[in-house]
Protein backbone atom coordinates (compact mmCIF):
# COMPACT_ATOMS: atom_id res chain seq x y z
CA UNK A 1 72.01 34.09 13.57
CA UNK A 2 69.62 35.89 16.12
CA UNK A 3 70.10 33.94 19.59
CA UNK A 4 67.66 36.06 21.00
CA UNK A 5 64.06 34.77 21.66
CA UNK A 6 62.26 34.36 18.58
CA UNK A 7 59.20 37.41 18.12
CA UNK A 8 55.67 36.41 18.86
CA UNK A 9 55.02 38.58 15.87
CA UNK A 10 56.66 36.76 13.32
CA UNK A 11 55.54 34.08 11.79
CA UNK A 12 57.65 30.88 12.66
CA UNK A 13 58.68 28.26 10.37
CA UNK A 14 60.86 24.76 9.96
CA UNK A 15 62.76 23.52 7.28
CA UNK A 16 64.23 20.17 7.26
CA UNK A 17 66.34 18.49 4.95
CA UNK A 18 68.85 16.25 3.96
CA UNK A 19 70.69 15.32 1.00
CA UNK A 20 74.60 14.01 -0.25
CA UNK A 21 76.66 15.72 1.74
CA UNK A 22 78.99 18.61 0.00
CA UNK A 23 80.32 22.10 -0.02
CA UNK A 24 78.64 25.22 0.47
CA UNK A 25 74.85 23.28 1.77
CA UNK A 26 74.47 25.38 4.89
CA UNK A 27 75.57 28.82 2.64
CA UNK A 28 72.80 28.24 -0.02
CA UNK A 29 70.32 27.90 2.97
CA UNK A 30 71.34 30.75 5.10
CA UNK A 31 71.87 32.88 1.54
CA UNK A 32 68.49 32.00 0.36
CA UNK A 33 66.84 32.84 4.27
CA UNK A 34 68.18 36.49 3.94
CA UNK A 35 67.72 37.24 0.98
CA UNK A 36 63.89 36.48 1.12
CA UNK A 37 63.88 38.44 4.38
CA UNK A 38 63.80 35.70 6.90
CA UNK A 39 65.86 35.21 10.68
CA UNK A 40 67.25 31.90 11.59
CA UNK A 41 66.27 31.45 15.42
CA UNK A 42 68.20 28.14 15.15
CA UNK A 43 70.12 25.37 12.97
CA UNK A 44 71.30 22.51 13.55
CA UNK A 45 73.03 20.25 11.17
CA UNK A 46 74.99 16.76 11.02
CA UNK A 47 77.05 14.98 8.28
CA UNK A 48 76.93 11.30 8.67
CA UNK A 49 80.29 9.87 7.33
CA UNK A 50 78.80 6.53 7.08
CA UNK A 51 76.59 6.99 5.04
CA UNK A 52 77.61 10.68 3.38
CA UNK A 53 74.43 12.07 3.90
CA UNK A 54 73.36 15.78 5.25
CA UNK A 55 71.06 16.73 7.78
CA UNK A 56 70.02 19.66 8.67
CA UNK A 57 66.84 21.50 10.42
CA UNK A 58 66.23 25.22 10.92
CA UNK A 59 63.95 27.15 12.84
CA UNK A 60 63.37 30.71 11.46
CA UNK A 61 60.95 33.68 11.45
CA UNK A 62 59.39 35.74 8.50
CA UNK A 63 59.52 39.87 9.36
CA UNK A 64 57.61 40.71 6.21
CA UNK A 65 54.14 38.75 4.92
CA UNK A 66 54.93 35.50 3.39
CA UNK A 67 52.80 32.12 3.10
CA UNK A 68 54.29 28.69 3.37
CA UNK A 69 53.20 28.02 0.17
CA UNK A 70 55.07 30.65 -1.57
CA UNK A 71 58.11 29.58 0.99
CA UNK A 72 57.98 26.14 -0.36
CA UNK A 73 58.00 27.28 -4.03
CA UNK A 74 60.97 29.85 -3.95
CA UNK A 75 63.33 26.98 -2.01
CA UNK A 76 62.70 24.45 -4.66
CA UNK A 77 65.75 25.66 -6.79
CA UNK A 78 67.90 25.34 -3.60
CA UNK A 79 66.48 21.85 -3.15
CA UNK A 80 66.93 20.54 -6.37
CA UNK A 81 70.19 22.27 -7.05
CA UNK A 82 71.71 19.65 -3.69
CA UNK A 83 69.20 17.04 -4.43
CA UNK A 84 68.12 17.59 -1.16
CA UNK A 85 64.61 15.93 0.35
CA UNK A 86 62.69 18.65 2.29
CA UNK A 87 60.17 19.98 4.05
CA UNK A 88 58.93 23.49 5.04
CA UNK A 89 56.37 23.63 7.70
CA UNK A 90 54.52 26.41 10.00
CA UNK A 91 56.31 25.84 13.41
CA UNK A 92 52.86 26.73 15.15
CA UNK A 93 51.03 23.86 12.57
CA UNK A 94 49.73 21.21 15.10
CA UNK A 95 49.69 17.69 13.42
CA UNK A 96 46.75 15.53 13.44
CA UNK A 97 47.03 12.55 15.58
CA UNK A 98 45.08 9.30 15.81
CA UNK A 99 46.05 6.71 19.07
CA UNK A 100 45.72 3.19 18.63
CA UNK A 101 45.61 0.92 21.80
CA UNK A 102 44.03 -2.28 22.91
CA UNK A 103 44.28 -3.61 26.36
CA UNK A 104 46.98 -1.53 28.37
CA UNK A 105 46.57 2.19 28.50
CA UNK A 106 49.12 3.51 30.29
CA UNK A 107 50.43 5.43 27.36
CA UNK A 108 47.06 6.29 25.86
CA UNK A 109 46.44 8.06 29.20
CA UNK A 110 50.02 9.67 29.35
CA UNK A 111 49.53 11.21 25.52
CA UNK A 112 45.87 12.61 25.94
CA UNK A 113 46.85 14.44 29.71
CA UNK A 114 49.96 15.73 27.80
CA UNK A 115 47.93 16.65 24.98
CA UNK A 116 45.84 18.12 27.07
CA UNK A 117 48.44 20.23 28.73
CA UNK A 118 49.58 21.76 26.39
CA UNK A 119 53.06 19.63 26.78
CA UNK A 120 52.69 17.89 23.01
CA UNK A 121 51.91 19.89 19.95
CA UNK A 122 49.82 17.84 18.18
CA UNK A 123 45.83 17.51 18.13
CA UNK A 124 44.31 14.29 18.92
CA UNK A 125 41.83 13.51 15.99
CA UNK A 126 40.95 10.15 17.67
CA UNK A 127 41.49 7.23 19.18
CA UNK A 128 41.17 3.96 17.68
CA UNK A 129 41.13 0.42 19.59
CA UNK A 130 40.40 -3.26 19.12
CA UNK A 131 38.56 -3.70 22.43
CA UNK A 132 36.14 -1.06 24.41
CA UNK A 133 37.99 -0.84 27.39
CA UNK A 134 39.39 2.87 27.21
CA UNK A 135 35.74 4.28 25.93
CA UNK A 136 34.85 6.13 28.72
CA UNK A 137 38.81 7.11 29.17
CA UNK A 138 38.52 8.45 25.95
CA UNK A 139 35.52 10.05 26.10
CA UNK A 140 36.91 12.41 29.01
CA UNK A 141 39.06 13.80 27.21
CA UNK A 142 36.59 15.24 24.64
CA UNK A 143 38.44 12.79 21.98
CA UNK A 144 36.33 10.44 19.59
CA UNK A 145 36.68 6.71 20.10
CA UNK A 146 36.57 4.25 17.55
CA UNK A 147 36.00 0.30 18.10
CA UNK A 148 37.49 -1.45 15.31
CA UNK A 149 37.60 -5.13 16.35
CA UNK A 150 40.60 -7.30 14.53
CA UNK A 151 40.26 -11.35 13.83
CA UNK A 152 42.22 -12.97 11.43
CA UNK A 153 39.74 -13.10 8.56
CA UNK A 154 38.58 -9.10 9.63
CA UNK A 155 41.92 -7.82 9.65
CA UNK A 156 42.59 -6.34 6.05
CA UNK A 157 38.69 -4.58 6.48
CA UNK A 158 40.05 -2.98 9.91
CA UNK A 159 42.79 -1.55 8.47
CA UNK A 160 40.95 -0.24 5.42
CA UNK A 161 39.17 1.18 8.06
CA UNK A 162 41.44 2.92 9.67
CA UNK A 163 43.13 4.48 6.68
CA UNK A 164 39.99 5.38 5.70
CA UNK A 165 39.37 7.44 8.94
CA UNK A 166 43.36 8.63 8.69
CA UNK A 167 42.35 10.37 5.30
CA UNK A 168 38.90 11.56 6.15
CA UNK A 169 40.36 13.27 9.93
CA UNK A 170 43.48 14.95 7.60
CA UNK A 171 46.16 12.60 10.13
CA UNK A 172 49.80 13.45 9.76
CA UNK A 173 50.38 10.40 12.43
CA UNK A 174 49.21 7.26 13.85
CA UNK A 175 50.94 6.12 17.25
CA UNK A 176 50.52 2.66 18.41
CA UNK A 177 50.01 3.32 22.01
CA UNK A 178 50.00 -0.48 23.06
CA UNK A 179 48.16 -1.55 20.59
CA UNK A 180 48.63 -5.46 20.16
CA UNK A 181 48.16 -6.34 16.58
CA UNK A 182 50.60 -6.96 14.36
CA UNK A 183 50.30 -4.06 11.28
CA UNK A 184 50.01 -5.65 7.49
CA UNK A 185 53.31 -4.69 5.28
CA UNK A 186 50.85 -2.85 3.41
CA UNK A 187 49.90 -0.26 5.77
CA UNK A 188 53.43 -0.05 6.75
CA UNK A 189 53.71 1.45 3.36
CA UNK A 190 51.48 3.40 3.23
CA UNK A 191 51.94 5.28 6.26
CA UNK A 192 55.76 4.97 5.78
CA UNK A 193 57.72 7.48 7.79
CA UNK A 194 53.96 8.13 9.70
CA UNK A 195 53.33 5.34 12.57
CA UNK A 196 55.26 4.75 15.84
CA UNK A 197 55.34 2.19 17.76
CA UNK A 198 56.28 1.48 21.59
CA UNK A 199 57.86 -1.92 22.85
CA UNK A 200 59.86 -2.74 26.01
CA UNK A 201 63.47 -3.20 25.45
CA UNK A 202 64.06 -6.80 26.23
CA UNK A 203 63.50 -7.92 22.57
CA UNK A 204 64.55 -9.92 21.06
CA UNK A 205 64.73 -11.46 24.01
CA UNK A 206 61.30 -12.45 26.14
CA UNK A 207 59.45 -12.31 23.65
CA UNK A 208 55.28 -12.98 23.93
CA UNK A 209 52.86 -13.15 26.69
CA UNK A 210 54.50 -11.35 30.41
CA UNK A 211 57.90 -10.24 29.10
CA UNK A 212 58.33 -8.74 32.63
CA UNK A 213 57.67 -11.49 34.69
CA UNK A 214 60.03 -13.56 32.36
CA UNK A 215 62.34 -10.69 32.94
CA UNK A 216 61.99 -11.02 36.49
CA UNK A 217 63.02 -15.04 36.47
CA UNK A 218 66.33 -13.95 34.42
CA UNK A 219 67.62 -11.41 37.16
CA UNK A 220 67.23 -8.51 34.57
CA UNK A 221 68.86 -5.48 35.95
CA UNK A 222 67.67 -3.10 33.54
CA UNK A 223 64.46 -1.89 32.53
CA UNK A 224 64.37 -0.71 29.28
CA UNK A 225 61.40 1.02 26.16
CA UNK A 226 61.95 1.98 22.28
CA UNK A 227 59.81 4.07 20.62
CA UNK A 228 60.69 3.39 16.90
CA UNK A 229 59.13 3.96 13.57
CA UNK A 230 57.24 0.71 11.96
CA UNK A 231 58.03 -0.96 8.90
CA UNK A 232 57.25 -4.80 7.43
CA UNK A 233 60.45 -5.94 10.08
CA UNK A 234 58.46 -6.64 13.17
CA UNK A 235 59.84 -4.49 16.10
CA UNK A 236 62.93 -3.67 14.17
CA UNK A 237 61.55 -0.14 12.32
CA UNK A 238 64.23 3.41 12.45
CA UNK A 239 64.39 3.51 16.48
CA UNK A 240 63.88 7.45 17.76
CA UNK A 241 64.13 7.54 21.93
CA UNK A 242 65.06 4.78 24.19
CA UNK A 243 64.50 5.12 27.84
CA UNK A 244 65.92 2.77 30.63
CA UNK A 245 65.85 2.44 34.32
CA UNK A 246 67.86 0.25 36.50
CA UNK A 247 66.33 -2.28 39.43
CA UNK A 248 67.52 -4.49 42.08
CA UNK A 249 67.05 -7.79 43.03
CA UNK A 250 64.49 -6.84 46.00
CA UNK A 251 62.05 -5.41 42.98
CA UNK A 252 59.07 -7.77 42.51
CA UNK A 253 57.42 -8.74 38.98
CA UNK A 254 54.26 -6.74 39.86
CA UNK A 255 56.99 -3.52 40.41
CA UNK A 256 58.98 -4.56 37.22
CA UNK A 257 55.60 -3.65 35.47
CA UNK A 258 55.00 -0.38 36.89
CA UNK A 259 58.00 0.83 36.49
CA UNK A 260 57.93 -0.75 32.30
CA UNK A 261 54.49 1.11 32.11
CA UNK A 262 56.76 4.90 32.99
CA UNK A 263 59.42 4.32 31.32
CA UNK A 264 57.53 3.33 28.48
CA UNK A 265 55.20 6.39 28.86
CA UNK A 266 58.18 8.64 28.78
CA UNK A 267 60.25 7.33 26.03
CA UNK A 268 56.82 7.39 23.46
CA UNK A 269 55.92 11.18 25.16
CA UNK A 270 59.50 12.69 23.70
CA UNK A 271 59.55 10.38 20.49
CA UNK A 272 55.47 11.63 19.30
CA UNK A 273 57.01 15.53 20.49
CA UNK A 274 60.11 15.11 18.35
CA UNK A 275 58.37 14.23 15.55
CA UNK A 276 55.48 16.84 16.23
CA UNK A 277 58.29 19.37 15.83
CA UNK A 278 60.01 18.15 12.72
CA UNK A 279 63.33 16.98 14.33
CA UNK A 280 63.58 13.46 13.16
CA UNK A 281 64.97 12.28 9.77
CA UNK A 282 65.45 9.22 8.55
CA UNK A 283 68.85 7.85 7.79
CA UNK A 284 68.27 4.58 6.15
CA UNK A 285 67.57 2.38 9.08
CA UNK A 286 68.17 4.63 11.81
CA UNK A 287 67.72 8.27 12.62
CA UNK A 288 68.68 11.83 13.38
CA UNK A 289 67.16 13.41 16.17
CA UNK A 290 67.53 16.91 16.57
CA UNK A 291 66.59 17.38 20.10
């Protein structure tokens, strides 16, 4: 393995994967990576006992022409001969996102500066929201906006909307960026693996309307966000980052709030970037997070 910096010549790719875990995985990989005239810049791997399941993601560069495509093709005997499930992308390949958000937009503002920035690797295709209050937010950032409204008897339209706009703008992700609508089970499925969501970590406890200020009445002594992936169980999807902070007594509701809206902002940042760069994988109903 080459610990050196990886060339800005090569072209860079990841493979993930994971599969039952037995003898001689990480050989077949490494085998098949020299032998088609490729570098691993660095692996990472993890055998879950529990379940008996292997992980594994590696980061490598291509001296001599090659296209993903043909990549993908040649590994397929090494993935079917571990029954592993895999993936083989570009490492430079930005994915397509689209933000959803409705009335709070601390974290839509936190994604499109990083975006921005240069400190997430992902393209913004658009934001969508139930309300028009970040319009003009969004609109400074060069990103299209999208008002979908949601009522009861609108919802399953809205979301055939926004699936519709997911195919047409090629998304890879939708992040739920505050947005305060409950998602169907069917779009759950359908974008299984492919939405996150954020939440404050109080639940299940204080649950509904000011879960801060209700925080605030109990004494709470930790502040606390999970950035997880969604599925039909409300608020109970694979979770990928959790961030906390600790307060005092002296801290008001009002501060509980602000300091909620960072610590939410940061724990959503690192979960969008981690899956940007391929290092999550599901494990039944949690996750590995090659970091």
């Amino acid at each position: 393995m080459n610990t050196a910096a990886p060339d800005a010549s090569s072209e860079q790719y990841v493979l993930t994967l994971s599969c039952p875990d037995k003898q001689g995985i990480v050989h077949a990989v490494s085998s098949y990576l020299f032998i088609t005239g490729c570098n691993i810049e660095d692996s990472q791997q993890f055998g879950d006992r529990d379940t008996g399941l292997f992980f594994m993601r590696v980061h490598f560069s291509a001296e001599r022409p090659v296209t993903v495509e043909k990549l993908r093709a040649s590994f397929t005997a090494v993935g079917d001969a571990f029954a592993m499930d895999w993936e083989l992308h570009r490492a430079e390949e930005r994915m397509r996102v689209v933000l959803m958000v409705s009335k709070f937009g601390h974290c839509l503002n936190d994604l499109l500066f990083r975006s921005r920035i240069g400190a997430l690797p992902v393209d913004i295709a658009a934001v969508v929201s139930n309300h028009k209050d970040f319009a003009e937010l969004t609109a400074s950032y060069g990103v299209p906006f999208h008002h979908i409204p949601v009522t009861k008897d609108t919802k399953a339209a809205a979301e055939a909307r926004l699936l519709e706009l997911v195919r047409a703008e090629r998304v890879d992700l939708v992040v739920l960026a505050r947005y305060m609508q409950v998602v169907s089970d069917d779009l759950c499925k359908q974008l299984n693996g492919r939405i996150i969501n954020i939440h404050h970590s109080f639940l299940p406890s204080f649950k509904g309307a000011r879960p801060y200020h209700q925080a605030h009445a109990r004494g709470v002594k930790l502040i606390g966000a999970t950035a997880h992936y969604v599925t039909a169980e409300l608020d109970e999807g694979p979770i990928i980052e959790q961030e906390v902070e600790r307060v005092g007594h002296e801290v008001t509701p009002d501060q509980l709030v602000a300091i909620g809206r960072d610590v939410e902002c940061r724990a959503l940042a690192r979960a969008v970037k981690w899956h940007a760069e391929h290092r999550i994988l599901l494990n039944g109903h949690r996750t590995v997070v090659f970091a």
